[in-house]
Protein backbone atom coordinates (compact mmCIF):
# COMPACT_ATOMS: atom_id res chain seq x y z
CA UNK A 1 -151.20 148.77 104.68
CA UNK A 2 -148.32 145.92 103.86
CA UNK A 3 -150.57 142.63 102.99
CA UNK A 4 -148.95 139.38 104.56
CA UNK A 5 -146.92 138.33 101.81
CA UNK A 6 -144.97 141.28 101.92
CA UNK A 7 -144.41 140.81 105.73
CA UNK A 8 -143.58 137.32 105.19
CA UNK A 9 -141.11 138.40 102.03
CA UNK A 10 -139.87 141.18 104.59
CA UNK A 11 -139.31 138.79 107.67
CA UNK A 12 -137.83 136.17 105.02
CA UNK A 13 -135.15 138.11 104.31
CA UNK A 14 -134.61 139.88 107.70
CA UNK A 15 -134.08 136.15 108.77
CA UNK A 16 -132.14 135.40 105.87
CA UNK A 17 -129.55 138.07 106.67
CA UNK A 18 -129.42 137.04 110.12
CA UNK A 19 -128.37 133.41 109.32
CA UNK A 20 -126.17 134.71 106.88
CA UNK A 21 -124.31 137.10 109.32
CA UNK A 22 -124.78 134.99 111.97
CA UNK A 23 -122.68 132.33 109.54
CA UNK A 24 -119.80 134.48 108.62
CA UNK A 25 -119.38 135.25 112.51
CA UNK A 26 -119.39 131.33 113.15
CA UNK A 27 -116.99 130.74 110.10
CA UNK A 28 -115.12 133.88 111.42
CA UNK A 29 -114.69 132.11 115.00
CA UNK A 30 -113.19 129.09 113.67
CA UNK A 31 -116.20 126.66 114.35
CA UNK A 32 -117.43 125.68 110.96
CA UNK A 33 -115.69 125.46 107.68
CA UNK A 34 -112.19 124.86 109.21
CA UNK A 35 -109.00 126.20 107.05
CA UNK A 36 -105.89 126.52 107.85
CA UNK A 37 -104.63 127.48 111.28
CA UNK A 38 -101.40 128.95 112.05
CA UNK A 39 -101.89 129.09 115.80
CA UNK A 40 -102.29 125.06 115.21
CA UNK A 41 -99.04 124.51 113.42
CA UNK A 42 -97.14 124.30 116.84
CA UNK A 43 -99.18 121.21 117.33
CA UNK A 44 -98.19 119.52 114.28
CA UNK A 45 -94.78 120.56 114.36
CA UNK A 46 -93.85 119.04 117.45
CA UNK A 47 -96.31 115.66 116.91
CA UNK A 48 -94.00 115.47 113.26
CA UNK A 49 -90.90 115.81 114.65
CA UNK A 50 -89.92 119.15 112.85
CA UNK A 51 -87.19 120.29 114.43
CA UNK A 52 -84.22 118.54 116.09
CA UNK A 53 -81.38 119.37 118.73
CA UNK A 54 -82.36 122.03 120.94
CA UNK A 55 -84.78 123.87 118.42
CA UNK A 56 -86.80 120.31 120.04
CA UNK A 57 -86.94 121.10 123.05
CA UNK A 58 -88.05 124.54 122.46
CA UNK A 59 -90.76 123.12 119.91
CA UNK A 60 -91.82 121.07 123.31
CA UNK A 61 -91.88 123.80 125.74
CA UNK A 62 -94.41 126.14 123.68
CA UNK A 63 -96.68 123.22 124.64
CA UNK A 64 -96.55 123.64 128.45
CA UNK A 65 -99.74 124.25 130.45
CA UNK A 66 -100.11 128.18 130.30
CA UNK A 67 -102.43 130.69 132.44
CA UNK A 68 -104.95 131.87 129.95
CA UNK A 69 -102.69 130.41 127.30
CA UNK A 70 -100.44 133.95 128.02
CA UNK A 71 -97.75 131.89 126.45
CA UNK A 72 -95.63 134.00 128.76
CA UNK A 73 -92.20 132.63 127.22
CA UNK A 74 -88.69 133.59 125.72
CA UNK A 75 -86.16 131.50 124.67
CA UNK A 76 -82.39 131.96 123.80
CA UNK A 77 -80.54 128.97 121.87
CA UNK A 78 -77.05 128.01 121.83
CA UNK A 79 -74.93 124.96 120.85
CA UNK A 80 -75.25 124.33 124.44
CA UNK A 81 -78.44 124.10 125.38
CA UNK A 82 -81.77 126.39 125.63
CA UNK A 83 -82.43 129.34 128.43
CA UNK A 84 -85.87 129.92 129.52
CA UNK A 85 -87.10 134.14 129.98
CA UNK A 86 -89.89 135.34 131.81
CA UNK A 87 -92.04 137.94 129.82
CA UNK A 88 -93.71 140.06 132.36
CA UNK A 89 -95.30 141.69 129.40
CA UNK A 90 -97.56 138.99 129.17
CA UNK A 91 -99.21 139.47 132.08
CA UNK A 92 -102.64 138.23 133.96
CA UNK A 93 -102.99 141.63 135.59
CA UNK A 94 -104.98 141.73 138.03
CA UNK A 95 -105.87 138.12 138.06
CA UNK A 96 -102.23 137.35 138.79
CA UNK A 97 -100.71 140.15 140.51
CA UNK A 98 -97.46 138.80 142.05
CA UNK A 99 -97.00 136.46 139.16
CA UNK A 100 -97.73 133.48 140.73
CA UNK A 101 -99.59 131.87 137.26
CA UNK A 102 -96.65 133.06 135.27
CA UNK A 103 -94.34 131.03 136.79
CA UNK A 104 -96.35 127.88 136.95
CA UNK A 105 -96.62 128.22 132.99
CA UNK A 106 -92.96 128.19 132.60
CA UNK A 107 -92.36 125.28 134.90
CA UNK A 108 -94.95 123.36 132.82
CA UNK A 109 -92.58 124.53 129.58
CA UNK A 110 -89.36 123.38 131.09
CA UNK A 111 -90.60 120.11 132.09
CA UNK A 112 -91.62 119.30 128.40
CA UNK A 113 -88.13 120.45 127.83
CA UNK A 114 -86.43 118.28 129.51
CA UNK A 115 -88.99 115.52 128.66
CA UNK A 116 -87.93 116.24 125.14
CA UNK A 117 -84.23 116.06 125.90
CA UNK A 118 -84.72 112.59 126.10
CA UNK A 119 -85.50 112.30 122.41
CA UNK A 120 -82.49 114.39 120.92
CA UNK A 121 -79.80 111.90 122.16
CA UNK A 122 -78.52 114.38 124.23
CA UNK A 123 -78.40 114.29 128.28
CA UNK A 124 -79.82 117.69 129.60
CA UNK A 125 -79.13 118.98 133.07
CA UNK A 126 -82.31 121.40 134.43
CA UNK A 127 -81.18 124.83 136.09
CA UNK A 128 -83.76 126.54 137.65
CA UNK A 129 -83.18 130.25 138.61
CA UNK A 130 -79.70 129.56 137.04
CA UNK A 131 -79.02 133.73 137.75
CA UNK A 132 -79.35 135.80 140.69
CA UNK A 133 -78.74 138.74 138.84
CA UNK A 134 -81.68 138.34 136.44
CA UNK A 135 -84.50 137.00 137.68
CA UNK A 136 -86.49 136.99 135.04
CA UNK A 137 -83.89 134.24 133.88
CA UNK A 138 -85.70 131.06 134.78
CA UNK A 139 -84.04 128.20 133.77
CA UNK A 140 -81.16 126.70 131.62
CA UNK A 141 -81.42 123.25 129.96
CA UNK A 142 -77.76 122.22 129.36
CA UNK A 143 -77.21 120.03 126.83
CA UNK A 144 -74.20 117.58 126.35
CA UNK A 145 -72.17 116.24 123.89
CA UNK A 146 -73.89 115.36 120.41
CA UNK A 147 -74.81 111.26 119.63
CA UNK A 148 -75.21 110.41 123.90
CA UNK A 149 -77.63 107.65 123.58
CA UNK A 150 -80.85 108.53 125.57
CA UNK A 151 -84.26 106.64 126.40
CA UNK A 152 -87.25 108.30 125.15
CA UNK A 153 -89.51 109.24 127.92
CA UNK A 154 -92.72 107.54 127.78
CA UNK A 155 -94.73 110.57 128.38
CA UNK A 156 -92.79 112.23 125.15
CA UNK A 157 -96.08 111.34 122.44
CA UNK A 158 -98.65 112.51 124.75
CA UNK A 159 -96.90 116.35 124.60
CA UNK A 160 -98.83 117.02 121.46
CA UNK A 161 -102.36 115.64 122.43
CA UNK A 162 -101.99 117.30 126.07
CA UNK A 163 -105.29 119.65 125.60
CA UNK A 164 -107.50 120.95 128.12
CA UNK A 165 -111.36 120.13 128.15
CA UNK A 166 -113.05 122.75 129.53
CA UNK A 167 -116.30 120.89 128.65
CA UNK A 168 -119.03 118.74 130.56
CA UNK A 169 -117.34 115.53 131.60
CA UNK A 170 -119.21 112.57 132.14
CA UNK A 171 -119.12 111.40 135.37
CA UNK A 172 -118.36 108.17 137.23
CA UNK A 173 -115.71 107.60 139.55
CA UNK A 174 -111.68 107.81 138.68
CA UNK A 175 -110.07 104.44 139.30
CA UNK A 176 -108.10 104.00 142.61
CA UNK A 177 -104.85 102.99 140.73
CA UNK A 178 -105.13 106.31 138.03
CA UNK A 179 -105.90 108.22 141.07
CA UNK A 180 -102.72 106.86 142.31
CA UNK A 181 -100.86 108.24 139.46
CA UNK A 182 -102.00 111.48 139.11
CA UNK A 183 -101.16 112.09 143.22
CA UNK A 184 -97.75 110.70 142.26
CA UNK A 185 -96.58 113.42 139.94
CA UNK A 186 -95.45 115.93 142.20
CA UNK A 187 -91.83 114.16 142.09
CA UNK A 188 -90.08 116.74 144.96
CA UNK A 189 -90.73 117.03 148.49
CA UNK A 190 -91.26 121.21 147.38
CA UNK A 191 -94.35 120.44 146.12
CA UNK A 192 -97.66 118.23 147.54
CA UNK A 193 -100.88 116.93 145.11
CA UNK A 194 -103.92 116.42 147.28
CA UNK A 195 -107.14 114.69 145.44
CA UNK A 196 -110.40 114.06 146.42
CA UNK A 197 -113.59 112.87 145.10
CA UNK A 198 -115.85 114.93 143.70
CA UNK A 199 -119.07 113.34 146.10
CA UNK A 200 -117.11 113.18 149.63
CA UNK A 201 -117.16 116.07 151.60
CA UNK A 202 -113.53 118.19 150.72
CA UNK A 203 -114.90 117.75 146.97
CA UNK A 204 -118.17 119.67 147.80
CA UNK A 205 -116.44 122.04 149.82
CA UNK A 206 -114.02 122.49 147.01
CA UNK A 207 -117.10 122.83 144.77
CA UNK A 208 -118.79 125.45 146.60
CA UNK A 209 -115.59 127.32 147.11
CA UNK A 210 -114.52 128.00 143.72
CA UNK A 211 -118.17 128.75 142.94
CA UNK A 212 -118.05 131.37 145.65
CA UNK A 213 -114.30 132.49 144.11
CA UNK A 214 -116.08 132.56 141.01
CA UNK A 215 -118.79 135.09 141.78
CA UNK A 216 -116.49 137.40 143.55
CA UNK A 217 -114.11 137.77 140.36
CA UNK A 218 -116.76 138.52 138.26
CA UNK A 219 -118.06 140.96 140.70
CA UNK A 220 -114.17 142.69 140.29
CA UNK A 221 -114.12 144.57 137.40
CA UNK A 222 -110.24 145.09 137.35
CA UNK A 223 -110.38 140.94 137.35
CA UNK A 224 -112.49 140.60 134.93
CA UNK A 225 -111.25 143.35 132.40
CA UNK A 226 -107.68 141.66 132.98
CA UNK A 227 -108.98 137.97 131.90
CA UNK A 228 -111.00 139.58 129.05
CA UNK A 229 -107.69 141.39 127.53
CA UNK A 230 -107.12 137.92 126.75
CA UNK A 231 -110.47 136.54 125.50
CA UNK A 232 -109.73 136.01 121.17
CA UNK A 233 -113.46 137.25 119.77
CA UNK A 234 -112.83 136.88 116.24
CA UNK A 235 -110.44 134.33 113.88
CA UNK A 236 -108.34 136.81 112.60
CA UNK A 237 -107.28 137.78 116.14
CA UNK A 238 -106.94 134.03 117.16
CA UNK A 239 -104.72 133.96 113.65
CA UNK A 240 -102.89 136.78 114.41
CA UNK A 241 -102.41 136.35 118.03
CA UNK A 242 -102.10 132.89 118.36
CA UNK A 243 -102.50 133.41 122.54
CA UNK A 244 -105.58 133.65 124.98
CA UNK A 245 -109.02 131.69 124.93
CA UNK A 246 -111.78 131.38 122.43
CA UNK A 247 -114.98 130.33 122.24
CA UNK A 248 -113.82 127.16 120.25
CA UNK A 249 -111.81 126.25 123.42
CA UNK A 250 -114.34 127.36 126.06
CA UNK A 251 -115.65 124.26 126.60
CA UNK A 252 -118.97 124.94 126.11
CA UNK A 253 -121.21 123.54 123.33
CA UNK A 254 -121.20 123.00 120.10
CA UNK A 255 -125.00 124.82 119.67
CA UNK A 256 -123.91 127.09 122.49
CA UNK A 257 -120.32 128.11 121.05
CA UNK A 258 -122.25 128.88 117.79
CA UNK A 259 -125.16 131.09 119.46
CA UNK A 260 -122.60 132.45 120.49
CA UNK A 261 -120.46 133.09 117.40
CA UNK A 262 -123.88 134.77 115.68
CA UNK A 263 -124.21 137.22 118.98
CA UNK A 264 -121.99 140.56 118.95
CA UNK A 265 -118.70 140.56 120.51
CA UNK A 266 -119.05 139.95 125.03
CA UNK A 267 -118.35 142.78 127.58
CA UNK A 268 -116.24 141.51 130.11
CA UNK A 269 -119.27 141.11 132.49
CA UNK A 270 -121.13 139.04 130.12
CA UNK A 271 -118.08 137.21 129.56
CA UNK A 272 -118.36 136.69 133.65
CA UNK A 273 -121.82 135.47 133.85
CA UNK A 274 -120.99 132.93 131.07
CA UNK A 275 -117.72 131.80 132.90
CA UNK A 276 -119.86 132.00 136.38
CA UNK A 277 -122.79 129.79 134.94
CA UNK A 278 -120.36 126.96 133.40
CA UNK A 279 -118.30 126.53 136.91
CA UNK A 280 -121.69 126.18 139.04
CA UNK A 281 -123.42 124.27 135.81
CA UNK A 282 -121.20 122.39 134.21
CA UNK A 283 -117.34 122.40 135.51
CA UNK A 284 -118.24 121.20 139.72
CA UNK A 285 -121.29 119.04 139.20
CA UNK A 286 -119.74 117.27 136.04
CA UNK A 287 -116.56 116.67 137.57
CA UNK A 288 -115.52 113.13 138.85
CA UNK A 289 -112.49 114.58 141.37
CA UNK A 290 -110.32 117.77 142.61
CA UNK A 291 -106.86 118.38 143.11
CA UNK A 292 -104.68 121.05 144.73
CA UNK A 293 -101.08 121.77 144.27
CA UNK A 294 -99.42 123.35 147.45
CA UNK A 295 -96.23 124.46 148.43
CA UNK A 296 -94.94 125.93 151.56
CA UNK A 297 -94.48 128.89 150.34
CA UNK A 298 -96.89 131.04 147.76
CA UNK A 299 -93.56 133.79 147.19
CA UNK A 300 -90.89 130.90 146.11
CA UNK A 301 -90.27 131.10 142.57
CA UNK A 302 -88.40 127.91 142.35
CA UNK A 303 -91.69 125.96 144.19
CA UNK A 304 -93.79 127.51 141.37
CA UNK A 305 -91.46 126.47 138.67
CA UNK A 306 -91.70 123.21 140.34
CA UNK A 307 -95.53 123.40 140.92
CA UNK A 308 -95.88 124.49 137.20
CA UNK A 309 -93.63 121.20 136.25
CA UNK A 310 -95.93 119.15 138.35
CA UNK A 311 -98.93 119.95 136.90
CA UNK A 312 -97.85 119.32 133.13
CA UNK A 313 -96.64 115.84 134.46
CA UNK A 314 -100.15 115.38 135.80
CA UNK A 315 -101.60 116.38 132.89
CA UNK A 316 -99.41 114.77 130.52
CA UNK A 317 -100.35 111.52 132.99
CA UNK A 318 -103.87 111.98 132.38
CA UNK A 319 -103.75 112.38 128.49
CA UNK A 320 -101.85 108.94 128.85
CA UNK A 321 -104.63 107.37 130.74
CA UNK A 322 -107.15 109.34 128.74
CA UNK A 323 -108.86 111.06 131.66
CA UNK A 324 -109.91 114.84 131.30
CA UNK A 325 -107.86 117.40 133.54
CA UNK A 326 -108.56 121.55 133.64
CA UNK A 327 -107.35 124.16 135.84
CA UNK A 328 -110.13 125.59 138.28
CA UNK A 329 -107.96 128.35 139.42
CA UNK A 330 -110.50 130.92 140.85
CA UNK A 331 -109.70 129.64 144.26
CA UNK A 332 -105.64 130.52 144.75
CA UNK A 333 -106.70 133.24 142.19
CA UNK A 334 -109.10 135.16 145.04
CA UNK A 335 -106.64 134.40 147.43
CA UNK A 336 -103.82 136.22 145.88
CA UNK A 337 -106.15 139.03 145.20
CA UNK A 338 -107.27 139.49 148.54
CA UNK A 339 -103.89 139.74 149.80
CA UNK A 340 -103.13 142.23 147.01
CA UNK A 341 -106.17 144.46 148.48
CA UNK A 342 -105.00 143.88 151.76
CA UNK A 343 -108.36 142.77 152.37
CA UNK A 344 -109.34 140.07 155.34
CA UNK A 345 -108.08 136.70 153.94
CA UNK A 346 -111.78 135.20 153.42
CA UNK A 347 -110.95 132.72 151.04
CA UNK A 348 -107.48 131.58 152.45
CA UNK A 349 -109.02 130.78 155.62
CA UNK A 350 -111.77 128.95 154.10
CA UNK A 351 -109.29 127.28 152.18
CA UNK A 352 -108.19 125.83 155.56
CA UNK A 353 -110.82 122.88 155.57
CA UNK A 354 -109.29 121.72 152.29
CA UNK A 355 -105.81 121.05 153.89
CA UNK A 356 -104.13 118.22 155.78
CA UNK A 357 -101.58 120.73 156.87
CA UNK A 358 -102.79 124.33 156.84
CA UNK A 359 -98.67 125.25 156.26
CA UNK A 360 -99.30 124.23 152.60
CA UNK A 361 -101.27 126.47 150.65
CA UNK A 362 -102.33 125.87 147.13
CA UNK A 363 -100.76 127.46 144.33
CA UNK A 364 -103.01 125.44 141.77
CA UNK A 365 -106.97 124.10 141.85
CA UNK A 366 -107.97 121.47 139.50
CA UNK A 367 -110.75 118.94 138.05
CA UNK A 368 -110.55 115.65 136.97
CA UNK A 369 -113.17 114.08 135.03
CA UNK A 370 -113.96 111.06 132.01
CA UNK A 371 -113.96 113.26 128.44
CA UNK A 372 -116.95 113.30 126.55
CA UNK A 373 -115.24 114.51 123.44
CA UNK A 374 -111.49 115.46 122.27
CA UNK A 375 -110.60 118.23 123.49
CA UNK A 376 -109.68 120.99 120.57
CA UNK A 377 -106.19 122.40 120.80
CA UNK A 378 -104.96 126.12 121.68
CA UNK A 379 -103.22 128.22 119.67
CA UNK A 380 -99.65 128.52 119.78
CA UNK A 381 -96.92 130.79 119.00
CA UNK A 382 -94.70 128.90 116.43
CA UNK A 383 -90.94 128.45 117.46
CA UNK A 384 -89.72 131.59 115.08
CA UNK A 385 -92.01 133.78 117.38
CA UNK A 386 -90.13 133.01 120.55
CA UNK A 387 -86.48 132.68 120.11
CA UNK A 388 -84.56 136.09 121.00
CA UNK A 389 -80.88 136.50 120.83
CA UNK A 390 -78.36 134.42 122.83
CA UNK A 391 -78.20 135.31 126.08
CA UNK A 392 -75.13 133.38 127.70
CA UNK A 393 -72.49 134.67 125.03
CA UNK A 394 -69.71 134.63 127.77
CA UNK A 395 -70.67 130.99 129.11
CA UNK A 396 -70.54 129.96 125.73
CA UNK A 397 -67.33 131.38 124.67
CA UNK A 398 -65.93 130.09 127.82
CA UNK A 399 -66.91 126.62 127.26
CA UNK A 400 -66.35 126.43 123.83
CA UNK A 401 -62.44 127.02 124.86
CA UNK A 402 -62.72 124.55 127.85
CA UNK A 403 -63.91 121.90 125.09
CA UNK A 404 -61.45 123.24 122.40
CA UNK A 405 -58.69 122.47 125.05
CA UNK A 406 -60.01 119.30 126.06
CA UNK A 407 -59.89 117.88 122.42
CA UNK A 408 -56.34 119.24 122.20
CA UNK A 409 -55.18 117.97 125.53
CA UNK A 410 -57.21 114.19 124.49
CA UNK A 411 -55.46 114.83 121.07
CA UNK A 412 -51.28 115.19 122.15
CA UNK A 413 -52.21 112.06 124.65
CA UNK A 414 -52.93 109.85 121.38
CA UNK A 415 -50.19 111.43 119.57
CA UNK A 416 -47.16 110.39 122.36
């Protein structure tokens, strides 16, 4: 019979070994005993000022708001300027099937692009969809002539402390004139911001919408296996990756991101019921305001480049004022789902209630809240990860000679 100091010395060291693996999963997930984080070094790049000319802008654009942070980005350089590449590869799946998300992400990169243009001393000129025959060609920043003297944006510094707080915020209203601001970023008469307080009645109706959006992605497997494919369980993934979520950026926690650091790896539908509980816990009831983005039309690239741009100048507006902004996407997310099933449109017609003008449907569901701590950055790939070859050769041989004749031509005019 084992007397009850051996159980003790027994249970001792049963708990022993379960704080000690339950501390080399918490190192292991990046929340205690911080090192070195190359997913991070984007971050500091850009906020030192690394890289100059158009490696800048492309520094910028890894930035951008991104769906899952997908990252789903490739960029070509020339002397000319920077083009901007789709990468179906990195796709949502099933939580984005007609690549709706996508697209916002890389009109929230392009519009830190051309933000940063404005601190290279060289004028860009945006081009979205610059190629009919390539549509996976989204944009081309041209660049002119070297030593153009340029005004720094004002939104340029808050690029590298744009973060999203998935946390608790901490209530009380927005003011009228920051509310004001935020509506104001939409900048095109493509794209409409609609807010509303979290207490009036849109905001609850909002609320218990993307609750009930919530619960019925989790309940989709293919949904749910599609957002977990991008769920980072362990640093050396997060390190290797440098993509998708993590518990460190979940928003949840500090005691709850480290229970559950010490647990085993989540299933998908765990994963679910943990994402489920913090939108009906913590995410709608802590939330001060909601937002929508809509366009006139969900299938128009161009709108969701221009959507994508809009909500990284919200964003970027909101860092500035020092308010707390996150994508609540579940919404448009069910919505493009449904209409991928070809089931009954449940949740667009409910979305109906939300809208001044049904005509404009919403591409993009948001929060707005007062922070109750930083937000911790995403990982990032680094610049060298996502510049391919050059792309336009034949533009750029073409107006390399155009220039090369215009010096000669300016040249014989001095020389008569």
């Amino acid at each position: 019979m084992i007397d009850r100091r051996t159980a003790l010395r027994a249970g001792g060291g049963a708990a022993l070994f379960g704080v000690g693996a339950g501390l080399v999963r918490a190192i292991d997930q990046g929340l205690i005993i911080p090192r070195h984080r190359p997913g991070l070094a984007a971050w500091h790049d850009w906020n030192t000022r690394r890289y100059a000319g158009p490696l800048a802008l492309v520094s910028a654009g890894i930035l951008g708001a991104s769906p899952h942070n997908t990252q789903p980005w490739g960029f070509a350089l020339s002397r000319y300027g920077v083009d901007v590449f789709e990468l179906p590869a990195r796709a949502l799946g099933a939580m984005d099937p007609f690549g709706r998300e996508r697209m916002l992400g890389l009109g929230a990169a392009v519009h830190n692009m051309a933000l940063a243009s404005t601190g290279i001393d060289r004028r860009a000129v945006v081009k979205l969809l610059p190629d009919a025959a390539n549509p996976q060609h989204v944009a081309t920043i041209e660049l002119g002539p070297e030593g153009e003297r340029t005004v720094p944006h004002p939104l340029l510094a808050a690029i590298g402390h744009r973060h999203t707080d998935r946390g608790p915020y901490r209530g009380g209203a927005v003011t009228d004139a920051a509310m004001t601001t935020l509506a104001g970023a939409a900048r095109t008469d493509a794209v409409r911001i609609a807010l509303f307080p979290a207490e009036g009645a849109r905001g609850q109706r909002f609320g218990a919408l993307t609750i009930d959006a919530t619960a019925a992605i989790v309940e989709d497997a293919d949904m749910m296996a599609a957002s977990h494919a991008w769920f980072r369980h362990s640093r050396r993934d997060q390190d290797r990756l440098m993509d998708g979520l993590a518990v460190a950026t979940s928003g949840v926690s500090p005691w709850l991101a480290a229970a559950a650091a010490i647990l085993p790896e989540q299933s998908a539908a765990s994963e679910g019921r943990y994402w489920l509980a913090g939108t009906r816990d913590i995410a709608v009831p802590t939330a001060s305001a909601f937002g929508l983005i809509l366009v006139s039309d969900l299938a128009d690239r161009r709108a969701m480049l221009l959507a994508g741009a809009a909500w990284q100048r919200l964003h970027l507006l909101a860092t500035a004022l020092g308010i707390a902004v996150q994508p609540l996407n579940q919404l448009p997310e069910m919505i493009d789902r449904q209409r991928q099933l070809r089931q009954l449109p449940r949740f667009a017609r409910r979305t109906d209630a939300l809208l001044d003008d049904p005509l404009w449907r919403p591409t993009f569901a948001f929060r707005i809240g007062h922070p109750v701590t930083a937000a911790a950055p995403s990982p990032r790939r680094p610049v060298s990860a996502v510049i391919g070859q050059p792309a336009r050769l034949a533009y750029d041989v073409a107006r390399a000679r155009a220039e090369t004749a215009a010096q000669e031509a300016a040249l014989a005019r001095r020389l008569r």
